[in-house]
Protein backbone atom coordinates (compact mmCIF):
# COMPACT_ATOMS: atom_id res chain seq x y z
CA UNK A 1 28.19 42.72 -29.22
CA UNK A 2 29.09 38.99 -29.30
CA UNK A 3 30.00 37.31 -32.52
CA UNK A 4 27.39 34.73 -33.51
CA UNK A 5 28.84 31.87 -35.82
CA UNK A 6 26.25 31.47 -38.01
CA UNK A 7 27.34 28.01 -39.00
CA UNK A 8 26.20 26.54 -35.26
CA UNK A 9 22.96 28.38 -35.19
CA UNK A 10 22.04 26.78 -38.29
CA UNK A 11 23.02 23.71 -36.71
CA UNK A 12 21.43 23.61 -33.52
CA UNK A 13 18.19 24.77 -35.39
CA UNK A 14 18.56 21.77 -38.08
CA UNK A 15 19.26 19.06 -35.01
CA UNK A 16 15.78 19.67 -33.17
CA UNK A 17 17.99 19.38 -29.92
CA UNK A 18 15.91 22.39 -28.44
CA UNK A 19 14.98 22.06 -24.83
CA UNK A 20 12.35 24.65 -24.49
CA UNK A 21 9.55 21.30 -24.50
CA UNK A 22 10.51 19.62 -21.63
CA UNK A 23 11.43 22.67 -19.89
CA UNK A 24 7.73 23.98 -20.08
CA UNK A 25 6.89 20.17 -18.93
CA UNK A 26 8.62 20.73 -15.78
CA UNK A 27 7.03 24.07 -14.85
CA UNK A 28 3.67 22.70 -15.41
CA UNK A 29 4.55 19.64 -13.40
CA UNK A 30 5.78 21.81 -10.49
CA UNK A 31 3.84 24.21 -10.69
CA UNK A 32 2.56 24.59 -6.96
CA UNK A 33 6.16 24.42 -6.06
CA UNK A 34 7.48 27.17 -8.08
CA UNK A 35 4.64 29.45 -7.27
CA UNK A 36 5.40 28.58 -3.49
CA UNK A 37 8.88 29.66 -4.48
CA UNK A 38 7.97 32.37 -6.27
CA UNK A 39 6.43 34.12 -3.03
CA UNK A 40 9.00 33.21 -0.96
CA UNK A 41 11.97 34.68 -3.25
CA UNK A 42 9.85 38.10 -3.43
CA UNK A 43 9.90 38.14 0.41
CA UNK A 44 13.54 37.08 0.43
CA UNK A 45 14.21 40.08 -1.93
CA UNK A 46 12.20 43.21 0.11
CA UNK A 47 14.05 41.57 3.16
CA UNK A 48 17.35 41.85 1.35
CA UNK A 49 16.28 45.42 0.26
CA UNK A 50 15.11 46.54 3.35
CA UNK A 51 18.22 45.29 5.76
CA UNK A 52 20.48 45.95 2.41
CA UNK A 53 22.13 43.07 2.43
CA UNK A 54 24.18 40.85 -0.27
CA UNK A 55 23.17 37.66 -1.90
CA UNK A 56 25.78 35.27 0.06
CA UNK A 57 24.38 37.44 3.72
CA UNK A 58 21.13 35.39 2.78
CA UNK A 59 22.29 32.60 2.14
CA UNK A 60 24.57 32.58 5.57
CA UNK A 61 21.35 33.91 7.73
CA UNK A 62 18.93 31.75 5.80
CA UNK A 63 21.21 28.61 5.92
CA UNK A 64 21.23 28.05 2.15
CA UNK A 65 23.60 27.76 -0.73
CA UNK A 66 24.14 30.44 -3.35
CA UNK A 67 23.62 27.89 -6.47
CA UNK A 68 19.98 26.98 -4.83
CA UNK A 69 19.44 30.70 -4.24
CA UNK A 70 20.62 31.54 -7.65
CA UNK A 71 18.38 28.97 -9.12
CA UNK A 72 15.66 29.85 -7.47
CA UNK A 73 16.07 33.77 -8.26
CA UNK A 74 16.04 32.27 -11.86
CA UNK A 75 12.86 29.88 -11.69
CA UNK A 76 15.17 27.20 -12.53
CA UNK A 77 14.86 25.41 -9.29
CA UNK A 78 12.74 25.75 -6.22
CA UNK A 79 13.02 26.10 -2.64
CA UNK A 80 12.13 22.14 -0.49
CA UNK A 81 9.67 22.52 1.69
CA UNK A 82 11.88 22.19 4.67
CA UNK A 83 14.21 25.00 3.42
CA UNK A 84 10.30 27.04 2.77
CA UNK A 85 9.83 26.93 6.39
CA UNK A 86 12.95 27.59 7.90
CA UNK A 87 12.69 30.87 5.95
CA UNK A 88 9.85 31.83 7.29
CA UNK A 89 10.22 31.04 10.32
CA UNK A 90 13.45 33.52 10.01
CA UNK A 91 11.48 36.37 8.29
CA UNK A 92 9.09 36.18 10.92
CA UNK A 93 11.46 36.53 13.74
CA UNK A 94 13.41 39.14 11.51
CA UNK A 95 9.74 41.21 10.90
C-alpha cells in the first residue's frame, strides 16, 4: 500500500485545483471523435489478440507511436482521422 501524506490531500482538496471539469468538457466536446476511437481501439485489441501480438508490434505495423496508442487505450487522446483510416485500411487487408 502507498503512503498517503495526508497534509497534501488536504491541500489539493482546499486549492479547488481539481481538473475533473474541464476534463469532462473535453469528452463532451469530442465526443464523435472518441467514440470513433473507441471502435477502432476495440478492433485494434481482438487484432492484437487474435495474431498475439505486443503493443509496440502495433504500433510498427500500424505506423503509430506508443504514447498515441497508449493514450488512446486510455481515452485520453484519440486517433486523427488520417491515422483512423490507415488502420483500417490495414485491418482490412490483415482480415
Amino acid at each position: 500500500m502507498q503512503d498517503v501524506d495526508l497534509e497534501k490531500v488536504l491541500e489539493n482538496l482546499s486549492s479547488g485545483k481539481s481538473d475533473w471539469r474541464e476534463k469532462a468538457e473535453f469528452r463532451r466536446e469530442n465526443r464523435a471523435n472518441l467514440d470513433k476511437t473507441r471502435e477502432v481501439i476495440v478492433r485494434l485489441l481482438k487484432f492484437k489478440a487474435e495474431n498475439n501480438l505486443h503493443n509496440s508490434d502495433i504500433c510498427e505495423l500500424f505506423q503509430i507511436s506508443i504514447a498515441t496508442l497508449l493514450d488512446c487505450y486510455q481515452m485520453r487522446s484519440w486517433f486523427t482521422d488520417a491515422e483512423i483510416e490507415n488502420i483500417e485500411k490495414i485491418l482490412i487487408a490483415n482480415s
